[in-house]
C-alpha atoms as a PDB file:
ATOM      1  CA  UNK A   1     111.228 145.899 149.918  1.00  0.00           C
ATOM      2  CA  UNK A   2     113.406 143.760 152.128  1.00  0.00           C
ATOM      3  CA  UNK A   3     111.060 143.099 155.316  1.00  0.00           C
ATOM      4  CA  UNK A   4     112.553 143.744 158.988  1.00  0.00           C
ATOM      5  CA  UNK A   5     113.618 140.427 159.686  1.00  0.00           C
ATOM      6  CA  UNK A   6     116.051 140.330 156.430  1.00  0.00           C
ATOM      7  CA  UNK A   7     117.269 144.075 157.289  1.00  0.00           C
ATOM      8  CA  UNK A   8     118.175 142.910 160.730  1.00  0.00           C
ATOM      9  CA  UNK A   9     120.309 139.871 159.175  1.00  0.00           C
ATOM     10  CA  UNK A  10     121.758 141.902 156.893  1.00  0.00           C
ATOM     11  CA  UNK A  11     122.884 143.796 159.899  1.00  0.00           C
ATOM     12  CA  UNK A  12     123.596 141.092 161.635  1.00  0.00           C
ATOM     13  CA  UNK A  13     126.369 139.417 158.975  1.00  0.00           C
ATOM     14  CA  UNK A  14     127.333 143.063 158.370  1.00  0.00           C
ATOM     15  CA  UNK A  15     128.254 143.718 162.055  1.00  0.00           C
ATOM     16  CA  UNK A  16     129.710 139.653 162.106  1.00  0.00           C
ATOM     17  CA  UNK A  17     132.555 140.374 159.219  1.00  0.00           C
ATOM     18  CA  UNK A  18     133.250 144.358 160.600  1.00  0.00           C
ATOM     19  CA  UNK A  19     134.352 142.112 163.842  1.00  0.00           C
ATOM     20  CA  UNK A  20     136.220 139.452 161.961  1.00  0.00           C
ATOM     21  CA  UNK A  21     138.292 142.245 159.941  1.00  0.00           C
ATOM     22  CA  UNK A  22     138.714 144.384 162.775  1.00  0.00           C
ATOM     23  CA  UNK A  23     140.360 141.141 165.014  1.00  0.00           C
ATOM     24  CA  UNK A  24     142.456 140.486 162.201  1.00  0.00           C
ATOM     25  CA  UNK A  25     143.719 144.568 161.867  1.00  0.00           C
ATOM     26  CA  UNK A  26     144.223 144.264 165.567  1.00  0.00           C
ATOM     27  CA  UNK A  27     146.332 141.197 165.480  1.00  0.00           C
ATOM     28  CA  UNK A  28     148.545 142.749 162.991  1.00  0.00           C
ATOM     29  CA  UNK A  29     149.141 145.627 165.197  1.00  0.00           C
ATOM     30  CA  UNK A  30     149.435 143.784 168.017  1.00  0.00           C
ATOM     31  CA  UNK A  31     152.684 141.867 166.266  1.00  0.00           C
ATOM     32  CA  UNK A  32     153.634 145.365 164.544  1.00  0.00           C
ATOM     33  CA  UNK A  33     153.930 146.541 168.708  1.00  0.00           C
ATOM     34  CA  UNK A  34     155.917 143.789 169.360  1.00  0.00           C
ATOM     35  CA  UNK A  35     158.301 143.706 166.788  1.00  0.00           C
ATOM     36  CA  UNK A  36     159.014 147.586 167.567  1.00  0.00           C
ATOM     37  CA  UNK A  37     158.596 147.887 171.596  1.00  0.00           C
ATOM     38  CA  UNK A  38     155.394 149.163 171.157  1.00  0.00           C
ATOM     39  CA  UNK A  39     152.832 151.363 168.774  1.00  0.00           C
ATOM     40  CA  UNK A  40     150.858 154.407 168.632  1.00  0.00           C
ATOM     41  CA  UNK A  41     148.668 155.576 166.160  1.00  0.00           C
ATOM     42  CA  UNK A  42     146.427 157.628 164.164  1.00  0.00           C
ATOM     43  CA  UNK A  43     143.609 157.352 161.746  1.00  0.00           C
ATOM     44  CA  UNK A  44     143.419 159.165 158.379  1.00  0.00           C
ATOM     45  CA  UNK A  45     140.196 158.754 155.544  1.00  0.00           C
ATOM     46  CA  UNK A  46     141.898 157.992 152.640  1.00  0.00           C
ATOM     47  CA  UNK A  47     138.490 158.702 150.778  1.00  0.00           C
ATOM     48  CA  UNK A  48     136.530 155.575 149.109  1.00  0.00           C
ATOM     49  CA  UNK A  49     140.037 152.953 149.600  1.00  0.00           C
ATOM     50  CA  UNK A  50     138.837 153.199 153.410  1.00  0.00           C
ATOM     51  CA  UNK A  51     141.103 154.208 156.301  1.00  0.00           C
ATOM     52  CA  UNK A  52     144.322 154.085 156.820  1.00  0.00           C
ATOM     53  CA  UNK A  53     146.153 153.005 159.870  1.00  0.00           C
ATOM     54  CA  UNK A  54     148.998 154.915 160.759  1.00  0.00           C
ATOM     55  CA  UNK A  55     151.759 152.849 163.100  1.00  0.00           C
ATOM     56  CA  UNK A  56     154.442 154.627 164.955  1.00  0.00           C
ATOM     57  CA  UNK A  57     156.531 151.877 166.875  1.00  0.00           C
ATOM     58  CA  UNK A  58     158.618 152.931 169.756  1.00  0.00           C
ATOM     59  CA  UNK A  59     161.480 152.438 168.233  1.00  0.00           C
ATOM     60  CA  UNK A  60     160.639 154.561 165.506  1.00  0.00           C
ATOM     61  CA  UNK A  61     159.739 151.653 163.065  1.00  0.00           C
ATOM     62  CA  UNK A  62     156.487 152.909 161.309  1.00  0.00           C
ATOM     63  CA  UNK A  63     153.761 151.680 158.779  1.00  0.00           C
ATOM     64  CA  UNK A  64     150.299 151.114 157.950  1.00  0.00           C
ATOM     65  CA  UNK A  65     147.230 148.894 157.170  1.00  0.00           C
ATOM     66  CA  UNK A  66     144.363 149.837 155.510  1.00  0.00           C
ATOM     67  CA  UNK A  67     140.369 149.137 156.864  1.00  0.00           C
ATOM     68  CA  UNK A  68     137.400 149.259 154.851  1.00  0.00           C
ATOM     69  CA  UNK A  69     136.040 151.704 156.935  1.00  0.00           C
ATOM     70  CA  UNK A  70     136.662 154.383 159.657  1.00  0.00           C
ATOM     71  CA  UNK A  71     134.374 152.271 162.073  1.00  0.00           C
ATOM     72  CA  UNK A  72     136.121 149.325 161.572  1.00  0.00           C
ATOM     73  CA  UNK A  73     139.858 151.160 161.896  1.00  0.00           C
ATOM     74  CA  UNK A  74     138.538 152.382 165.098  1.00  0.00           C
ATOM     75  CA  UNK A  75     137.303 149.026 166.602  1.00  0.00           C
ATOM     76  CA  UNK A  76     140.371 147.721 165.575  1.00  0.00           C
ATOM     77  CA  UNK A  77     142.863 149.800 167.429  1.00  0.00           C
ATOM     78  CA  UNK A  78     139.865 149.918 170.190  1.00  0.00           C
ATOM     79  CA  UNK A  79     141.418 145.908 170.343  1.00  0.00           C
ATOM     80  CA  UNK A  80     144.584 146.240 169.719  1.00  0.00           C
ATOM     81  CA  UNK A  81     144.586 148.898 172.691  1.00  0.00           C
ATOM     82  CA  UNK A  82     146.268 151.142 170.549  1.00  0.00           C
ATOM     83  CA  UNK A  83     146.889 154.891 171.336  1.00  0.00           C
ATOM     84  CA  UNK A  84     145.520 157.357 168.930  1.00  0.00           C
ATOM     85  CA  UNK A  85     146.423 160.190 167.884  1.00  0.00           C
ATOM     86  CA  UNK A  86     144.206 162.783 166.583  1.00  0.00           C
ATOM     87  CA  UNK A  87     146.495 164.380 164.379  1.00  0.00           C
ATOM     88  CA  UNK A  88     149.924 163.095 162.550  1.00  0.00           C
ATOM     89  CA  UNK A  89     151.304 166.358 163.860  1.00  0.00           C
ATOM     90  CA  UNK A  90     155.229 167.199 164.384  1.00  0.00           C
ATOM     91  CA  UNK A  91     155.789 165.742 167.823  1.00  0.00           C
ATOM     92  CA  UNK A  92     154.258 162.688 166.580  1.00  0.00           C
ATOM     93  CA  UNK A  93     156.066 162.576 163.432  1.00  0.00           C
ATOM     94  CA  UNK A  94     159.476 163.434 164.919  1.00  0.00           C
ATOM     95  CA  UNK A  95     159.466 159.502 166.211  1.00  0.00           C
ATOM     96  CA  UNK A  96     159.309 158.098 162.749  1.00  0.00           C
ATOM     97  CA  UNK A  97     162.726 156.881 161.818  1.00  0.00           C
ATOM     98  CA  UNK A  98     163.396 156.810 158.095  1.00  0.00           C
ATOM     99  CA  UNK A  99     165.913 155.508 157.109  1.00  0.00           C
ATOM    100  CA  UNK A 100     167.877 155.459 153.309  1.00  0.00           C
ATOM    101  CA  UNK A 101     165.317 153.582 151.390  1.00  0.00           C
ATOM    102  CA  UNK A 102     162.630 156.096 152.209  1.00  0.00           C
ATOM    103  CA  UNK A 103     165.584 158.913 151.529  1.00  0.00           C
ATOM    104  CA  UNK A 104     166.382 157.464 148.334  1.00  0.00           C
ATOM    105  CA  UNK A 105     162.326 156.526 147.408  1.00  0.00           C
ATOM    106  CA  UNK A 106     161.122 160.023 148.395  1.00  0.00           C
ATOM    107  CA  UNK A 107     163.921 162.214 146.935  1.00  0.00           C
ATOM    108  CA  UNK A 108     165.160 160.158 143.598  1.00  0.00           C
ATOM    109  CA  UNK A 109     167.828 161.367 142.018  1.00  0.00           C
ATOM    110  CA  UNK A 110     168.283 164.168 143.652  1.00  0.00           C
ATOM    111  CA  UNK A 111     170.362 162.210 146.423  1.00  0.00           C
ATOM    112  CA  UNK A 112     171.747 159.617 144.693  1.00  0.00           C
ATOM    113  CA  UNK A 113     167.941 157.614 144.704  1.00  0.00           C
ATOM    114  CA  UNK A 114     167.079 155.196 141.664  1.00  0.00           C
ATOM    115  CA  UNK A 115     165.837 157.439 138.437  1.00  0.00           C
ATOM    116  CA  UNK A 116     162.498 157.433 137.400  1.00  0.00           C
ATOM    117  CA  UNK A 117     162.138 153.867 134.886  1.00  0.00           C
ATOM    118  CA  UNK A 118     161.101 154.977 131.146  1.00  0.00           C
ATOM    119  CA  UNK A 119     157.247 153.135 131.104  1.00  0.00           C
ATOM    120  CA  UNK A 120     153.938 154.180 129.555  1.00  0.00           C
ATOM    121  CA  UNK A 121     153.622 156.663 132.367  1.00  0.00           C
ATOM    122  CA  UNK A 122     156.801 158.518 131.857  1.00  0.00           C
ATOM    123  CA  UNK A 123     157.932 157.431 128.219  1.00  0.00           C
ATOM    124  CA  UNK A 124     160.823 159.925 128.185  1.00  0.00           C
ATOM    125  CA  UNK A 125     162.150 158.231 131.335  1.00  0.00           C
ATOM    126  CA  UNK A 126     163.773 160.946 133.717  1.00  0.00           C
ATOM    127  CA  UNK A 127     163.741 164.727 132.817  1.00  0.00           C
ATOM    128  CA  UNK A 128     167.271 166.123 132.111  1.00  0.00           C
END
């Protein structure tokens, strides 16, 4: 059994590299704000892969990063001074601008998008 002193250095370099990460998130943001006039934000579990980031620039330039944890997405935007929001709801998501990559990525063929590649996942290639 780890004695109290051990526990409170594992807590210690635990608390150390949730900072380090977090600065580093928040510096990307930061540069994500200023590249696009500016950022909100939300937060979203993405289950055992962490937490994901959610950017919404004011120019309606989006993206996201990933953090290990909620905590740590959380002390980074708390850095970055970033505005959260609590939900990615339809006034929020209105400012996204998408633009024809994301048309073509998200809708395939069906508007004139790149067909699904024959590979071990889809050996048939696209359905006729």
């Amino acid at each position: 059994m780890p004695s109290m002193a051990q526990t409170e250095e594992t807590a210690a370099t635990a608390d150390k590299k949730q900072d380090r990460t977090a600065a580093k998130l928040a510096k990307q943001i930061g540069a994500f704000a200023k590249q696009h006039g500016g950022v909100e934000g939300q937060l979203a579990h993405i289950g055992q892969a962490g937490t994901r980031i959610v950017l919404v620039g004011t120019d309606g330039g989006w993206g996201d990063l990933v953090a290990p944890t909620y905590d740590t997405a959380r002390l980074a935007a708390e850095k970055a001074g970033l505005t959260l929001h609590e939900e990615f709801d339809g006034e929020f998501a209105a400012r996204v601008r998408t633009g024809p990559y994301e048309w073509t990525r998200m809708a395939g063929m069906q508007l004139g998008g790149p067909a699904n590649p024959a590979g071990p996942a889809n050996p048939a290639g696209p359905a006729a």
